[in-house]
PDB file of N, CA and C in Angstrom:
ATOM      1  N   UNK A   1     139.373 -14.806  67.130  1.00  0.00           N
ATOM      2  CA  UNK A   1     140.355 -15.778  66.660  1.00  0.00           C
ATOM      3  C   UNK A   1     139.667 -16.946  65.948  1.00  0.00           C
ATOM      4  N   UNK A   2     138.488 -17.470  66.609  1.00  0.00           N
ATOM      5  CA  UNK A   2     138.057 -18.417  65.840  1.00  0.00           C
ATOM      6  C   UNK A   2     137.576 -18.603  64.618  1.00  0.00           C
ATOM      7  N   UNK A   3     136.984 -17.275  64.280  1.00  0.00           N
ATOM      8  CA  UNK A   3     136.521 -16.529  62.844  1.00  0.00           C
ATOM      9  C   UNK A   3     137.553 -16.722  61.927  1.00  0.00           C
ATOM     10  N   UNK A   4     138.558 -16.196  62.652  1.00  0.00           N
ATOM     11  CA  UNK A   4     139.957 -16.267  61.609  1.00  0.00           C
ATOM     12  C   UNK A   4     140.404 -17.736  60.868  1.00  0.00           C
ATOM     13  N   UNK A   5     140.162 -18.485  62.006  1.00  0.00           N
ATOM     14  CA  UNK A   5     140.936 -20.087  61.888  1.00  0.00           C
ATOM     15  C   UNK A   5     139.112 -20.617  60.706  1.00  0.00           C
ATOM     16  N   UNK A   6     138.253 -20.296  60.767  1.00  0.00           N
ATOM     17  CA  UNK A   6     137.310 -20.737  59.740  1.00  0.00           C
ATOM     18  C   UNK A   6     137.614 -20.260  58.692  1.00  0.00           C
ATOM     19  N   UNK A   7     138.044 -18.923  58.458  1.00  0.00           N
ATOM     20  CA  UNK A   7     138.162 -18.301  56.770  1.00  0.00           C
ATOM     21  C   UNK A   7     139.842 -19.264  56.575  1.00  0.00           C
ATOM     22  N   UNK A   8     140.322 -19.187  57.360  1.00  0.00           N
ATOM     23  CA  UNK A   8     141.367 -19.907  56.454  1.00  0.00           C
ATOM     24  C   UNK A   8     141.428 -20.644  56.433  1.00  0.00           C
ATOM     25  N   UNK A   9     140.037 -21.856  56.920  1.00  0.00           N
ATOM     26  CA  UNK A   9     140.650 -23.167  56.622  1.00  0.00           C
ATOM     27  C   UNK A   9     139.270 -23.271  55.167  1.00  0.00           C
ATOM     28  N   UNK A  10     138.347 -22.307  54.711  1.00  0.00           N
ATOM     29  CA  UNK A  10     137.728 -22.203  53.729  1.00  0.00           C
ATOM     30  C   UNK A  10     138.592 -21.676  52.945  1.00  0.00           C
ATOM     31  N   UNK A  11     139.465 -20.885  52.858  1.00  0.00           N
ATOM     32  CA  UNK A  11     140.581 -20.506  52.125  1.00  0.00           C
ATOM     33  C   UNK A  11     141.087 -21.443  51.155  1.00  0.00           C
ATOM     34  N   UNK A  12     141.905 -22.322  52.377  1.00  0.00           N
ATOM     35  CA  UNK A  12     142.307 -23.680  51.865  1.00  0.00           C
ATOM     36  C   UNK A  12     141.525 -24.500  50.739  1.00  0.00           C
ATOM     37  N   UNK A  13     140.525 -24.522  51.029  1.00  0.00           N
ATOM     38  CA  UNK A  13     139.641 -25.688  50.334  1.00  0.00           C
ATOM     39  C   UNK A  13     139.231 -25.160  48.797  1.00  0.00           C
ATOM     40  N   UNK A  14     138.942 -25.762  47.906  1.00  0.00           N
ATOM     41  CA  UNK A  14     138.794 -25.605  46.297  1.00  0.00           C
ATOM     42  C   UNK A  14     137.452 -25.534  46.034  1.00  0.00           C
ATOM     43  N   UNK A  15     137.042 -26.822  46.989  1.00  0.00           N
ATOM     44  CA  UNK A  15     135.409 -27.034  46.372  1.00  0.00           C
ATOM     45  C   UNK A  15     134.577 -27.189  47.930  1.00  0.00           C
ATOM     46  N   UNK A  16     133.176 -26.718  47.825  1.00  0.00           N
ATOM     47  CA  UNK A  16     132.213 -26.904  49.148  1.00  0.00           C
ATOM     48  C   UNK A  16     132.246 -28.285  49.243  1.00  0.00           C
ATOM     49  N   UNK A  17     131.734 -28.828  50.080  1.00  0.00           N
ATOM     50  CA  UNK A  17     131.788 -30.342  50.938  1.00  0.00           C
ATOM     51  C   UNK A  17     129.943 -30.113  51.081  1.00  0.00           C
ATOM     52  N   UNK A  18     130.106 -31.804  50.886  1.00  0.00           N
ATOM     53  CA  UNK A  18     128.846 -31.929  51.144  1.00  0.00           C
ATOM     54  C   UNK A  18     128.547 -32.815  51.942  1.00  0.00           C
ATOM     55  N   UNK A  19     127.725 -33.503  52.798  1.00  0.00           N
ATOM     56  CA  UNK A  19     127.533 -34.675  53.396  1.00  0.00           C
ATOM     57  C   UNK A  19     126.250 -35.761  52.503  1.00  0.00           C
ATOM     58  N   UNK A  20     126.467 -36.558  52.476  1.00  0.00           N
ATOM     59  CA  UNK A  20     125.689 -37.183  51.891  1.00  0.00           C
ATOM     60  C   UNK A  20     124.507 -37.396  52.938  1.00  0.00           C
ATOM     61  N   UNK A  21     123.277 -37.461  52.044  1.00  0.00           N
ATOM     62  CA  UNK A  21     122.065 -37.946  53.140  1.00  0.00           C
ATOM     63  C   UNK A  21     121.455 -39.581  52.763  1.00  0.00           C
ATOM     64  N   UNK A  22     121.093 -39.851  53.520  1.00  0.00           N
ATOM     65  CA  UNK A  22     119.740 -41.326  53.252  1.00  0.00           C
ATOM     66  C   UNK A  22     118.917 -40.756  52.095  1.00  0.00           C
ATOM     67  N   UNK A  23     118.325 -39.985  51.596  1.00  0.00           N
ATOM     68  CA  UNK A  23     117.770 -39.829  50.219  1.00  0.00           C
ATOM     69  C   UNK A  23     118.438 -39.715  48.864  1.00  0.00           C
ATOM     70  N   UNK A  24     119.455 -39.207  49.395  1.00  0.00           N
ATOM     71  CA  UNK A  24     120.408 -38.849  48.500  1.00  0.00           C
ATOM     72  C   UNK A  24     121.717 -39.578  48.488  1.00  0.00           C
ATOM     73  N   UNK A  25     121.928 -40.904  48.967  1.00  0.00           N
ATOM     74  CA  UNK A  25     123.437 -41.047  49.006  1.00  0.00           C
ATOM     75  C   UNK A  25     124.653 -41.483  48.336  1.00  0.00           C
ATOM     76  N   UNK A  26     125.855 -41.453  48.383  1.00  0.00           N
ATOM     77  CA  UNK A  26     126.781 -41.561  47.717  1.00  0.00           C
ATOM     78  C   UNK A  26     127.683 -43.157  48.078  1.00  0.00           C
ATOM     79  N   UNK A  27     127.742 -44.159  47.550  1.00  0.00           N
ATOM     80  CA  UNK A  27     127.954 -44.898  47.454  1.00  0.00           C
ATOM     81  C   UNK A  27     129.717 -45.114  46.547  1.00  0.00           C
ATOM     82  N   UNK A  28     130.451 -45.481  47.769  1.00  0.00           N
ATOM     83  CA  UNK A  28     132.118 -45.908  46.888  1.00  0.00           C
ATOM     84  C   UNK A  28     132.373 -47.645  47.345  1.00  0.00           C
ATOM     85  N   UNK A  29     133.052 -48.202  46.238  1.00  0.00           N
ATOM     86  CA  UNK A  29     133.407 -49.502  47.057  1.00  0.00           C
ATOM     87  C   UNK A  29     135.203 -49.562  46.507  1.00  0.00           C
ATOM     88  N   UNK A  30     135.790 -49.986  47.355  1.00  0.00           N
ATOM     89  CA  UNK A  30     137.125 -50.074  46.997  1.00  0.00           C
ATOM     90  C   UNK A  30     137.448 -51.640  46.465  1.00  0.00           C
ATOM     91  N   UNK A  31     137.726 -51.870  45.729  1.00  0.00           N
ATOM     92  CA  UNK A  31     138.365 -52.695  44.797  1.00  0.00           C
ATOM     93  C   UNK A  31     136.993 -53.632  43.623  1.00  0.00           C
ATOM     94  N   UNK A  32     137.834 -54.537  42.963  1.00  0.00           N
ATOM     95  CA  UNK A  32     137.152 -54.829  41.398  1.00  0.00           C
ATOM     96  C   UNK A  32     137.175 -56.161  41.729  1.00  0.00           C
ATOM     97  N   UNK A  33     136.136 -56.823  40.904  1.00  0.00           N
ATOM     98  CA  UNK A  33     136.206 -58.668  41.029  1.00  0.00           C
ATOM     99  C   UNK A  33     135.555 -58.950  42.010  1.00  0.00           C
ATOM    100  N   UNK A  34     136.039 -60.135  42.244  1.00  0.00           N
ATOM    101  CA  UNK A  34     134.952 -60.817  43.966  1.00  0.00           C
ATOM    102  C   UNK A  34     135.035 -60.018  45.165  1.00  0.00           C
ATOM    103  N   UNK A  35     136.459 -59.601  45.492  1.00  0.00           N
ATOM    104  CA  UNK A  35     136.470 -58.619  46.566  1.00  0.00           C
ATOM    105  C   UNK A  35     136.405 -57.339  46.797  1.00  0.00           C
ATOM    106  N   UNK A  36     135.101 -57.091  47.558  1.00  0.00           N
ATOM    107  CA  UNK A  36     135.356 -55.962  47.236  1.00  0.00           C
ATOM    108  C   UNK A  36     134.524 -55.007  48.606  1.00  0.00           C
ATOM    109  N   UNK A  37     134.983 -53.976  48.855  1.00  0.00           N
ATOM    110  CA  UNK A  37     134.981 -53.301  50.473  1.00  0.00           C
ATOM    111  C   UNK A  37     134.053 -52.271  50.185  1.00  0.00           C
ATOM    112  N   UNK A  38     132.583 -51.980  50.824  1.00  0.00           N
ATOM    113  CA  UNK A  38     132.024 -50.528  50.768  1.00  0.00           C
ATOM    114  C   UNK A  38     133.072 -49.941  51.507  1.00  0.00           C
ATOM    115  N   UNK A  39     133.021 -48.901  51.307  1.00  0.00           N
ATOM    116  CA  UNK A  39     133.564 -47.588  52.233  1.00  0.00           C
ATOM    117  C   UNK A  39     132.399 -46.834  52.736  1.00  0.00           C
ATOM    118  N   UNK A  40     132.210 -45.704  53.903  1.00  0.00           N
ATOM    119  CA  UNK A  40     131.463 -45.130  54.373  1.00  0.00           C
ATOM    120  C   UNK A  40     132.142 -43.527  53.926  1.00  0.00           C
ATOM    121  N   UNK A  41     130.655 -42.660  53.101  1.00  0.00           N
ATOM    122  CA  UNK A  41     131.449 -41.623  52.112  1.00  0.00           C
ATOM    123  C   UNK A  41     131.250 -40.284  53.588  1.00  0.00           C
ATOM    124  N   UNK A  42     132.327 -39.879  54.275  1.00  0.00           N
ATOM    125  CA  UNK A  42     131.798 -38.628  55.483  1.00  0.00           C
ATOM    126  C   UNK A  42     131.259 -37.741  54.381  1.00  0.00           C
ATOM    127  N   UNK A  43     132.241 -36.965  53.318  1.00  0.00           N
ATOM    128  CA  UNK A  43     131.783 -35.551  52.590  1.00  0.00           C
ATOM    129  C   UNK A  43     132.222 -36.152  51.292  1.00  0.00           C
ATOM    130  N   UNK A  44     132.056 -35.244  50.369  1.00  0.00           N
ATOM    131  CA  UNK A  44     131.592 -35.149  49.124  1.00  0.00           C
ATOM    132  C   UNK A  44     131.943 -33.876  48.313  1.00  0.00           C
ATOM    133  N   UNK A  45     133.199 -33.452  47.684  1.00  0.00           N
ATOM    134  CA  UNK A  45     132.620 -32.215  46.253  1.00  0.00           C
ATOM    135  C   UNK A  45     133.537 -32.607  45.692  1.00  0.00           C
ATOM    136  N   UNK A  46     133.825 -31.812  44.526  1.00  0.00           N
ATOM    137  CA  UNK A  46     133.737 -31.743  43.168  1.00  0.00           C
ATOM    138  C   UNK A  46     135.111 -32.411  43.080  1.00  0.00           C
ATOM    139  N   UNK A  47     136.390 -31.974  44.116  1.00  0.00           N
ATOM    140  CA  UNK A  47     137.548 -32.659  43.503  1.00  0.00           C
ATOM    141  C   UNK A  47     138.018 -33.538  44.173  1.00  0.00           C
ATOM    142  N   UNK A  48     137.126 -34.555  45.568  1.00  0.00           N
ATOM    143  CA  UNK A  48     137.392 -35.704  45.962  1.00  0.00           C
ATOM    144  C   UNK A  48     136.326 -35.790  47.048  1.00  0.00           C
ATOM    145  N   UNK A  49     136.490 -37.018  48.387  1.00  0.00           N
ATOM    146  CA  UNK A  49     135.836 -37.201  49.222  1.00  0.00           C
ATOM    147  C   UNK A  49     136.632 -37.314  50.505  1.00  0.00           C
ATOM    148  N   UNK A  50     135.913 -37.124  51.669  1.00  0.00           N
ATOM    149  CA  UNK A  50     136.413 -38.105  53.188  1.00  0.00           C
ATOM    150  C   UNK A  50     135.937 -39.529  53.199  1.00  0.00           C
ATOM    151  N   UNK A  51     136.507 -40.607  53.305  1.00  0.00           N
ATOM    152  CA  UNK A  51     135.989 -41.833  53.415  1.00  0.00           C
ATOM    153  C   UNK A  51     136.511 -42.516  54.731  1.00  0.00           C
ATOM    154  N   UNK A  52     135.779 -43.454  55.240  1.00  0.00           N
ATOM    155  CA  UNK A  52     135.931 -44.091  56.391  1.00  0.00           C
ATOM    156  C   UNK A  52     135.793 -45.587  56.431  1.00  0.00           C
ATOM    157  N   UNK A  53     136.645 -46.473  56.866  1.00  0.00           N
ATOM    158  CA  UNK A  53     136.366 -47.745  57.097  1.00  0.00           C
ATOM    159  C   UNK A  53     137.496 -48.258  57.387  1.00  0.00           C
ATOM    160  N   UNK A  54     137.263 -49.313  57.863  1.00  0.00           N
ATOM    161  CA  UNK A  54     138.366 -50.131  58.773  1.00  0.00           C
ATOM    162  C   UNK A  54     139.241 -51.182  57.885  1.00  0.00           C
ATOM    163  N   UNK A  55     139.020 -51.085  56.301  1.00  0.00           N
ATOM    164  CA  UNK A  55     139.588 -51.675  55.311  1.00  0.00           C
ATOM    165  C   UNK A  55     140.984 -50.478  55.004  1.00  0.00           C
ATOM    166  N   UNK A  56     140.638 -49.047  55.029  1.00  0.00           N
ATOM    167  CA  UNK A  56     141.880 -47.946  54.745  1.00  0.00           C
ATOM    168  C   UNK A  56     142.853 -47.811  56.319  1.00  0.00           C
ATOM    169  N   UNK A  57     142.777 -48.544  57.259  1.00  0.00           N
ATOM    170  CA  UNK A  57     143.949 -48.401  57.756  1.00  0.00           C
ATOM    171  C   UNK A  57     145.102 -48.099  57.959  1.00  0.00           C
ATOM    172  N   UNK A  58     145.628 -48.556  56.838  1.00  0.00           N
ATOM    173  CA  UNK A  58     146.980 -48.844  56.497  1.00  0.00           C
ATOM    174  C   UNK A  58     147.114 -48.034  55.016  1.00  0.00           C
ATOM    175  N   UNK A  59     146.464 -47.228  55.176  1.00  0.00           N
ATOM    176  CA  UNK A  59     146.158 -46.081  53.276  1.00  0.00           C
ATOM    177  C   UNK A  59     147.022 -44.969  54.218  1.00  0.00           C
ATOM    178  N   UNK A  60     148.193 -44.913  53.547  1.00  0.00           N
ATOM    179  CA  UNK A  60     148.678 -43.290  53.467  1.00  0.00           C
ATOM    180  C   UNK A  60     148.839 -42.464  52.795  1.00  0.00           C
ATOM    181  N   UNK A  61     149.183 -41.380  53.245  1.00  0.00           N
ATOM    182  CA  UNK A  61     148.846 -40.545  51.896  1.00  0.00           C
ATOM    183  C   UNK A  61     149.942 -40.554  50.528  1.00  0.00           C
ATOM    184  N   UNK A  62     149.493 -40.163  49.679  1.00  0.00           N
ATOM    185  CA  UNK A  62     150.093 -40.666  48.540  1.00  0.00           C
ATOM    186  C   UNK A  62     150.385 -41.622  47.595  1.00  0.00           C
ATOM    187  N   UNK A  63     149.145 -42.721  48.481  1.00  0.00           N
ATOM    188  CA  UNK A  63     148.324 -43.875  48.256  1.00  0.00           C
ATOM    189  C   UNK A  63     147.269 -43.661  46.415  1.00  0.00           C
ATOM    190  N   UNK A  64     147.615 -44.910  45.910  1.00  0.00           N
ATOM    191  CA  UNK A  64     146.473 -44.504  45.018  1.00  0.00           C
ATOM    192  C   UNK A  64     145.532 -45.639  44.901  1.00  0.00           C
ATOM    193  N   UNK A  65     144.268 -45.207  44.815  1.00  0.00           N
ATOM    194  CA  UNK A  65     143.385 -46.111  45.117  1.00  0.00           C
ATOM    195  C   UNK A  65     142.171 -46.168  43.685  1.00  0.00           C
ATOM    196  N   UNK A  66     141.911 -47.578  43.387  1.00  0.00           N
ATOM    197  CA  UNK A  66     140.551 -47.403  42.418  1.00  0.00           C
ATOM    198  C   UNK A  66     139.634 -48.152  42.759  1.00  0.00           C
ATOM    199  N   UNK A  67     138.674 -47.184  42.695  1.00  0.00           N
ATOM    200  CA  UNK A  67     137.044 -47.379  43.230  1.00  0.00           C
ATOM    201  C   UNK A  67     136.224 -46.961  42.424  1.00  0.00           C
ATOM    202  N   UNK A  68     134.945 -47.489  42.790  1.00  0.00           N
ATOM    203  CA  UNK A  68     133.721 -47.295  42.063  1.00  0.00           C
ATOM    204  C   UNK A  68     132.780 -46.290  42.904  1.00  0.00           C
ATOM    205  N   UNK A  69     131.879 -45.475  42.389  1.00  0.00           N
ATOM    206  CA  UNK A  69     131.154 -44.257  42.636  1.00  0.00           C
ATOM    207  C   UNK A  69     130.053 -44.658  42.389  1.00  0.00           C
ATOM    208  N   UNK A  70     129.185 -44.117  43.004  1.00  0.00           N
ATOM    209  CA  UNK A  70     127.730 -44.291  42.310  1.00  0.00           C
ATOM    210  C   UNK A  70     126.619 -42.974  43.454  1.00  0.00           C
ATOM    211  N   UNK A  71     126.519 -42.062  42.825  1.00  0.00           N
ATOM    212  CA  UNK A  71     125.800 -40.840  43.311  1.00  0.00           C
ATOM    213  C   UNK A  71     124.055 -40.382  43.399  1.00  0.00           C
ATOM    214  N   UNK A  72     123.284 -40.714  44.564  1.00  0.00           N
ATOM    215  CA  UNK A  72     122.103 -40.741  44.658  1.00  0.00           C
ATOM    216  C   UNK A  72     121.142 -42.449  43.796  1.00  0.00           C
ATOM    217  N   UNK A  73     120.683 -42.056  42.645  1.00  0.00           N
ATOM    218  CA  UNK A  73     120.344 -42.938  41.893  1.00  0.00           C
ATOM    219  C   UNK A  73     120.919 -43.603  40.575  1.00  0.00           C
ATOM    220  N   UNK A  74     122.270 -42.596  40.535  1.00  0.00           N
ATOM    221  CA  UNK A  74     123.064 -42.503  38.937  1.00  0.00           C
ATOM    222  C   UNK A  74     123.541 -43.743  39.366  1.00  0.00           C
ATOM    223  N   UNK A  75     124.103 -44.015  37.903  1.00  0.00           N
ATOM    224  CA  UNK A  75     124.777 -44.984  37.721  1.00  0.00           C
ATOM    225  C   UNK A  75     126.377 -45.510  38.195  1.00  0.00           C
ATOM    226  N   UNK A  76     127.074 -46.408  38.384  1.00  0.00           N
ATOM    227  CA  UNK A  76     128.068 -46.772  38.804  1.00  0.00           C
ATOM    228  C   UNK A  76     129.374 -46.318  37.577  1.00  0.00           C
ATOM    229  N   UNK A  77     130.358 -45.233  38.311  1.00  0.00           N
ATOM    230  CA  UNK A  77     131.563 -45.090  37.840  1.00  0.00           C
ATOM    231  C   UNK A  77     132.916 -45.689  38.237  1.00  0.00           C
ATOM    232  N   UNK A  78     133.703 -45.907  37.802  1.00  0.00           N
ATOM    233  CA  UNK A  78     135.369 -46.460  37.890  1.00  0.00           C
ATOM    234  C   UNK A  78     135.953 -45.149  37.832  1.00  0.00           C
ATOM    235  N   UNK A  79     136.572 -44.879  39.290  1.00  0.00           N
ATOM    236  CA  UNK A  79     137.123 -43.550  39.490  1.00  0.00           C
ATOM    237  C   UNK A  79     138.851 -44.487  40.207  1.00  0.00           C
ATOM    238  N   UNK A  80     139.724 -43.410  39.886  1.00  0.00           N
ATOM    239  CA  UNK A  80     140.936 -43.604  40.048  1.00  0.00           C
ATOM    240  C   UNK A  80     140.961 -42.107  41.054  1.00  0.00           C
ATOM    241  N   UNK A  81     141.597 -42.415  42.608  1.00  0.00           N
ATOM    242  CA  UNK A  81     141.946 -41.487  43.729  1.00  0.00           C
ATOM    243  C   UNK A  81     143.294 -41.699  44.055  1.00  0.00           C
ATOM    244  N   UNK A  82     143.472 -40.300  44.698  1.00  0.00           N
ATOM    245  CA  UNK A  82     145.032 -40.299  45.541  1.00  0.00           C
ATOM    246  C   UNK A  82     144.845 -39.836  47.400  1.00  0.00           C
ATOM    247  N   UNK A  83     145.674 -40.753  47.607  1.00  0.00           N
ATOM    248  CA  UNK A  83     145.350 -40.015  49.097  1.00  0.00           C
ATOM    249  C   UNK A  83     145.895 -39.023  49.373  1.00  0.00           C
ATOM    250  N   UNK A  84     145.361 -37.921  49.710  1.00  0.00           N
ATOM    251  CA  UNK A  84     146.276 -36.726  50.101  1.00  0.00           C
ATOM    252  C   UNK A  84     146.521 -36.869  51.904  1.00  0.00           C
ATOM    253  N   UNK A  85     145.394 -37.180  52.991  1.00  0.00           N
ATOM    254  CA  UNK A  85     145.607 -37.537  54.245  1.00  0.00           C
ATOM    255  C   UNK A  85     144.904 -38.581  54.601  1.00  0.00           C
ATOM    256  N   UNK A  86     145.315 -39.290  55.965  1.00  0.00           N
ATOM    257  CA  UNK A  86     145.019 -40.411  56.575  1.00  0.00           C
ATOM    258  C   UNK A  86     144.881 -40.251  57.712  1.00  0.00           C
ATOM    259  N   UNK A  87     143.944 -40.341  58.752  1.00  0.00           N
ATOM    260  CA  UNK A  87     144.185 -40.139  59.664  1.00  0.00           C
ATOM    261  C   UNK A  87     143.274 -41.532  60.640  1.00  0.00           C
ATOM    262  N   UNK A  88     144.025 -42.517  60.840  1.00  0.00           N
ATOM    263  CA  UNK A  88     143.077 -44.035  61.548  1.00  0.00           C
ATOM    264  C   UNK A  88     142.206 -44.481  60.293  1.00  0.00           C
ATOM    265  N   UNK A  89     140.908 -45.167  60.578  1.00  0.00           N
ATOM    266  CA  UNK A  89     140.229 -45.113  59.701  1.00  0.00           C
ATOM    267  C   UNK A  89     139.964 -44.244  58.231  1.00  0.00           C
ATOM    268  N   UNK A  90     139.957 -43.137  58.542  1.00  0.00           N
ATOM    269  CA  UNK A  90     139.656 -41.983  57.495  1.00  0.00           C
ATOM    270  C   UNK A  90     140.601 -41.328  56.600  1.00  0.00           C
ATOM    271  N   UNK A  91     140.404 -41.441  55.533  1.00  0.00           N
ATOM    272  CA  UNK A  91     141.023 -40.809  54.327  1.00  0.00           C
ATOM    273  C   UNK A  91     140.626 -39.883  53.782  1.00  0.00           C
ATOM    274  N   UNK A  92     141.025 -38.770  53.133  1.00  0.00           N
ATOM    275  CA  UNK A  92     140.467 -38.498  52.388  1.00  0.00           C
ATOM    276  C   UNK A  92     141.624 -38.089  50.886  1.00  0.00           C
ATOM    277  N   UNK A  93     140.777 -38.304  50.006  1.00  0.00           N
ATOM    278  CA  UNK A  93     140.817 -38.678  48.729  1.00  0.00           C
ATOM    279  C   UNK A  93     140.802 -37.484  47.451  1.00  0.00           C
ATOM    280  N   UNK A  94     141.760 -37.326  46.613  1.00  0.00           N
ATOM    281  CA  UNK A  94     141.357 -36.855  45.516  1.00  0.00           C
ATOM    282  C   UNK A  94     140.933 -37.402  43.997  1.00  0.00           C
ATOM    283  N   UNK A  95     140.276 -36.759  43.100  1.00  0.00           N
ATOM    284  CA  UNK A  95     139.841 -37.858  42.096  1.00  0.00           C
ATOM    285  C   UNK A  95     141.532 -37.393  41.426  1.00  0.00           C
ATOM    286  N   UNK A  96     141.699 -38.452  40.727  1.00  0.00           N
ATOM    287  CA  UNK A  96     142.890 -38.605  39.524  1.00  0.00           C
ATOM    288  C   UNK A  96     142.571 -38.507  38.109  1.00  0.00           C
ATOM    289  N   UNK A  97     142.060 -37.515  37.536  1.00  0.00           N
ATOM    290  CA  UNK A  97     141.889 -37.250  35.927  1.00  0.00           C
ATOM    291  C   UNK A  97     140.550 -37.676  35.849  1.00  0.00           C
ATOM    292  N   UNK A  98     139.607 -37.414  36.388  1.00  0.00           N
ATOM    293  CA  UNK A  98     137.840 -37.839  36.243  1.00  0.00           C
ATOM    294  C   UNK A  98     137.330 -37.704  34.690  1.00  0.00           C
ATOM    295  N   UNK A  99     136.792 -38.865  34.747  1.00  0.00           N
ATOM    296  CA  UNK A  99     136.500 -38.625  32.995  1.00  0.00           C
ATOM    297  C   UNK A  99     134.815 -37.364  33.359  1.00  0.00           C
ATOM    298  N   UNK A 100     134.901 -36.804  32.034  1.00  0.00           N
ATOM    299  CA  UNK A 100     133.723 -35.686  32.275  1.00  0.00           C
ATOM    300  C   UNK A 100     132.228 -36.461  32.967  1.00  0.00           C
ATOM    301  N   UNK A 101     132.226 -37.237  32.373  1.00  0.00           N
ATOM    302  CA  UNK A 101     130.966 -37.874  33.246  1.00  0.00           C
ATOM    303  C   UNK A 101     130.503 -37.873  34.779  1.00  0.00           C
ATOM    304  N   UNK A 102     132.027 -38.354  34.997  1.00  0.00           N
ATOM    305  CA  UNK A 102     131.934 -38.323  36.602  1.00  0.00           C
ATOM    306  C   UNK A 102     132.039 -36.551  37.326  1.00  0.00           C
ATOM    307  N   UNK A 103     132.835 -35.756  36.686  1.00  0.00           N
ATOM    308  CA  UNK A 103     132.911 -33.951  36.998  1.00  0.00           C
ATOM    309  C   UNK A 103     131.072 -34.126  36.769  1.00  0.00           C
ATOM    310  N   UNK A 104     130.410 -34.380  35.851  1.00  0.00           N
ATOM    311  CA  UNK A 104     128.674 -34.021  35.875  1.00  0.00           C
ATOM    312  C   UNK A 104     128.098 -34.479  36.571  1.00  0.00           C
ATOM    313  N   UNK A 105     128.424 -35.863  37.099  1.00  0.00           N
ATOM    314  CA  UNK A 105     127.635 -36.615  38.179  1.00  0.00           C
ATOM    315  C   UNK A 105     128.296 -35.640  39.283  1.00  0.00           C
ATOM    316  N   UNK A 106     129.576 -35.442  39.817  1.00  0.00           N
ATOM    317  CA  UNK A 106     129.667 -34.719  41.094  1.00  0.00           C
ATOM    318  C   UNK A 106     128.940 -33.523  40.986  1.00  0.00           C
ATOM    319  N   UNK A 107     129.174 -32.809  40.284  1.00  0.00           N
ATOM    320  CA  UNK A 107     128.224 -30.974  39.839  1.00  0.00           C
ATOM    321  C   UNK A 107     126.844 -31.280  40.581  1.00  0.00           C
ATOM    322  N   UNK A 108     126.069 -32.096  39.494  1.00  0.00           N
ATOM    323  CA  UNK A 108     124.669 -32.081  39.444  1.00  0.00           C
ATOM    324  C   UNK A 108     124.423 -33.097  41.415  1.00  0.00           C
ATOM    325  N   UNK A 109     125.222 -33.549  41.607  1.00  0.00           N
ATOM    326  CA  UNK A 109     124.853 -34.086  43.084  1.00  0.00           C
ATOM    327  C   UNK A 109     125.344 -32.909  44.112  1.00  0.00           C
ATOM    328  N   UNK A 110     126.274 -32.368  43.880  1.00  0.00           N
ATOM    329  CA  UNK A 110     126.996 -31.577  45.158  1.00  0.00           C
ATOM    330  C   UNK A 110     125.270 -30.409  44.960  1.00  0.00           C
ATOM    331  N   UNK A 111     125.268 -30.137  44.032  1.00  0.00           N
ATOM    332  CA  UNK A 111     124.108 -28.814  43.359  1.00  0.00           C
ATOM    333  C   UNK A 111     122.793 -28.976  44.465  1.00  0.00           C
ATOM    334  N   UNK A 112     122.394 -30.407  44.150  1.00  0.00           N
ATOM    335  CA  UNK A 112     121.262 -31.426  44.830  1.00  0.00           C
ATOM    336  C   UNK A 112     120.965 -31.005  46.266  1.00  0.00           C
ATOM    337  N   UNK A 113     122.663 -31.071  46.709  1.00  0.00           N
ATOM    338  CA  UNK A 113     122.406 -31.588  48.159  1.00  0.00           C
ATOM    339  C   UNK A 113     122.883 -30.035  48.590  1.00  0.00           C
ATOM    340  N   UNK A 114     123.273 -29.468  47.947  1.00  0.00           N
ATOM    341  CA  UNK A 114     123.382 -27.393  48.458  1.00  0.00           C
ATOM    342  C   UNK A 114     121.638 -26.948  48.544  1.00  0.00           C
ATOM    343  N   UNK A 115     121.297 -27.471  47.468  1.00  0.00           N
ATOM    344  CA  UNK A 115     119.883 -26.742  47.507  1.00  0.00           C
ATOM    345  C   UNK A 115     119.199 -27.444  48.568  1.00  0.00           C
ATOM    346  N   UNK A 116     119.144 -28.400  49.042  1.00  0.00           N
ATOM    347  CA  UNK A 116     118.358 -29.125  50.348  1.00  0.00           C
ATOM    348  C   UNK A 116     119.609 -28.813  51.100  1.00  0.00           C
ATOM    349  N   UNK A 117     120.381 -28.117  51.717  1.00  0.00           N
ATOM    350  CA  UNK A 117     121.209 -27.264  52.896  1.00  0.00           C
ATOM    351  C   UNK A 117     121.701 -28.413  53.143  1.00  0.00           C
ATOM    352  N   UNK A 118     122.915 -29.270  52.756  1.00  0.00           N
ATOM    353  CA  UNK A 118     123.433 -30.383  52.808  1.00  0.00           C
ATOM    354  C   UNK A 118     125.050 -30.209  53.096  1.00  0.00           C
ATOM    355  N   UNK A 119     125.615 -28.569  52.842  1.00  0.00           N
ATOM    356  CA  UNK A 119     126.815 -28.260  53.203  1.00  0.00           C
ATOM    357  C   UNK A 119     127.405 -28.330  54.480  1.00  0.00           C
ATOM    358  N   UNK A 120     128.548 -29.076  54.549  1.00  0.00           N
ATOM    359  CA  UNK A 120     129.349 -29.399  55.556  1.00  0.00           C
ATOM    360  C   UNK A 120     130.177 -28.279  55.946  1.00  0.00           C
TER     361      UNK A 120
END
């Protein structure tokens, strides 16, 4: 039975998950201007993240949120997300129309952290 309940919840899913590491990590902050909140990134692929912090509380799903990205050493992106679930602290997130830059920064990082066995 338990075999079963793993293929279908890989079923479900679009893209592998990654966890971010200390060499490698993935950096989001939620909002623009003076204020502004890190988030803590749980996973990572290609068509959103899990995020955690005590600032998404009150994020439900269907929430849309814009944040900034910034993957290993790359540079800082302006990404637009939707919440698909919430659960306490933790969200997790889809991207909303990623400009190609950011689809290459996720590729070439999710790629990174598969080849050093980084899958969640």
């Amino acid at each position: 039975m338990r075999s079963s309940m793993v293929m279908i919840t890989a079923e479900r899913r679009r893209h592998v998950r990654v966890k971010p590491t200390p060499e490698l990590p993935a950096r989001v902050v939620l909002g623009d201007g003076p204020v502004r909140e890190s988030l803590d990134v749980v996973d990572v692929s290609l068509g959103g993240f899990a995020l955690s912090s005590p600032a998404l509380r009150s994020t439900q799903a269907g929430a849309r949120l814009a944040l900034t990205l910034a993957l290993g050493t790359g540079r800082e992106h302006a990404i637009d997300v939707v919440a698909r679930w919430a659960k306490a602290e933790v969200v997790g997130v889809e991207l909303v129309e990623p400009a190609q830059e950011v689809t290459e920064s996720l590729r070439r990082y999710v790629a990174e952290l598969l080849e050093r066995g980084g899958a969640s």
